[in-house]
Protein backbone atom coordinates (compact mmCIF):
# COMPACT_ATOMS: atom_id res chain seq x y z
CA UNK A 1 -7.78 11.98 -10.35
CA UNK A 2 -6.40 13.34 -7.06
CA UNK A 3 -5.47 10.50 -4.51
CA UNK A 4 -6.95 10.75 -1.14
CA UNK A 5 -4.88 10.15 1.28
CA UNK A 6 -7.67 6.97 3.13
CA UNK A 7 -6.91 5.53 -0.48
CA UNK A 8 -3.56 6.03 -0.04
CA UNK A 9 -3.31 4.33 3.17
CA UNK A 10 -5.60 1.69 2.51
CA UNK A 11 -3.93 0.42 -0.49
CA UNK A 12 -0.59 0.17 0.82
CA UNK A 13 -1.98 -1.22 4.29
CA UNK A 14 -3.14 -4.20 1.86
CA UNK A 15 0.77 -4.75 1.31
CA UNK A 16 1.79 -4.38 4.91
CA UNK A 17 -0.95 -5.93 6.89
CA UNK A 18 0.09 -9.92 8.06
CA UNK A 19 -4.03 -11.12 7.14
CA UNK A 20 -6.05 -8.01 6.05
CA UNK A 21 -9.38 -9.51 5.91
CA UNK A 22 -8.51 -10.86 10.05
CA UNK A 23 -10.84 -8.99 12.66
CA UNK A 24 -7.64 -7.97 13.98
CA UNK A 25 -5.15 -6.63 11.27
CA UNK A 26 -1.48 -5.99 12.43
CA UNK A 27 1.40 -5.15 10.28
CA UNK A 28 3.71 -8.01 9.26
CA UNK A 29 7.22 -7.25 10.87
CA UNK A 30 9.13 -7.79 8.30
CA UNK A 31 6.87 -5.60 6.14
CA UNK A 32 7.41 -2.28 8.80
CA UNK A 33 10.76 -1.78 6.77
CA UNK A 34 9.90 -2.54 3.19
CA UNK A 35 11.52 0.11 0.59
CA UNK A 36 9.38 2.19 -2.06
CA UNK A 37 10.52 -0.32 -4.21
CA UNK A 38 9.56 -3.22 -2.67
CA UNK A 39 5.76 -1.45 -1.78
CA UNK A 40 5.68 -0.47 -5.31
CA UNK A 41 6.74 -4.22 -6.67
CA UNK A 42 3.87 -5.62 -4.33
CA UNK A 43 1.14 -3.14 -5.71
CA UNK A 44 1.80 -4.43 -9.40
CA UNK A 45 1.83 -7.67 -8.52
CA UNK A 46 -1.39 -6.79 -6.68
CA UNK A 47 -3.31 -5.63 -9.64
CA UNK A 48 -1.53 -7.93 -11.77
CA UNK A 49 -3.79 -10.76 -9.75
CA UNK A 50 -6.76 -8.71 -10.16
CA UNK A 51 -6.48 -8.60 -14.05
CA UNK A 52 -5.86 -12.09 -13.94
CA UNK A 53 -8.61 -12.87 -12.18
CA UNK A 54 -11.03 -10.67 -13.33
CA UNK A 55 -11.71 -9.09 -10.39
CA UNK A 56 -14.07 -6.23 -11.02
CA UNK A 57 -12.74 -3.43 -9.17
CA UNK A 58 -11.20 -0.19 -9.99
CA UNK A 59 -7.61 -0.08 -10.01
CA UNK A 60 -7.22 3.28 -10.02
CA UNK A 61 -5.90 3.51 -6.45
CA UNK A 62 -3.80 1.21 -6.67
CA UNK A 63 -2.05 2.80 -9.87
CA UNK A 64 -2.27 6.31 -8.79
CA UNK A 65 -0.71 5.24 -5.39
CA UNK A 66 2.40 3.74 -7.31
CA UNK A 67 2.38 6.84 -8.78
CA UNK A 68 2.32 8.89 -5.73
CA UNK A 69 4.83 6.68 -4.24
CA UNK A 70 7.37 7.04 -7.48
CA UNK A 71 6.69 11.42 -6.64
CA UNK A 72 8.08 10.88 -3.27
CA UNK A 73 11.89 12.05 -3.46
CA UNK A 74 12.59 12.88 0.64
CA UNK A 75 12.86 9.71 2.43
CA UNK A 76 11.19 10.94 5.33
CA UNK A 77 7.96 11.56 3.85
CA UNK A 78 7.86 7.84 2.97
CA UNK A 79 8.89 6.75 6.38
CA UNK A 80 6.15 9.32 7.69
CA UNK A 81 3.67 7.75 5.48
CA UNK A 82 4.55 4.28 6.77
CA UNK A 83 4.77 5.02 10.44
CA UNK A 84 1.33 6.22 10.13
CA UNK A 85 -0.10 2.76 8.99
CA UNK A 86 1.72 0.85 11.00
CA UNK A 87 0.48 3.17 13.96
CA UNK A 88 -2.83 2.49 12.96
CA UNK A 89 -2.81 -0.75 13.57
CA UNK A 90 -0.86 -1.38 16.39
């Protein structure tokens, strides 16, 4: 399955975002500067929860962006990604 990139976005905004069920998202600060790593540690736990829970919904984002995310090796597409969510919600 090919990732788009509002799937993309919107799973990793889930990470960054302070409240993201609030009217008015905004990006946690401390969050702007979080590392693959640290995105990547966040999604598992993420979907970790949802197993747990039983959540029915498809996880397939969420995997395939940890994937995508892994598949990034220049640093600057990362902080392009990132600067583009946090943009959006500013």
């Amino acid at each position: 399955m090919e990732l788009k990139q509002e799937e993309l976005q919107f799973v990793v905004a889930q990470i960054l975002l302070a409240d993201p069920t609030s009217e008015k998202p905004h990006v946690h600060e401390k969050r702007k500067h979080f590392t693959k790593t640290q995105i990547i540690t966040r999604i598992n736990a993420l979907i970790n929860l949802y197993k747990d829970t039983e959540v029915d919904i498809d996880l397939t984002p969420y995997l395939e962006t940890i994937k995508y995310l892994r598949g990034i090796k220049d640093p600057t597409d990362y902080e392009s990604l990132l600067h583009d969510i946090v943009t959006a919600y500013e």
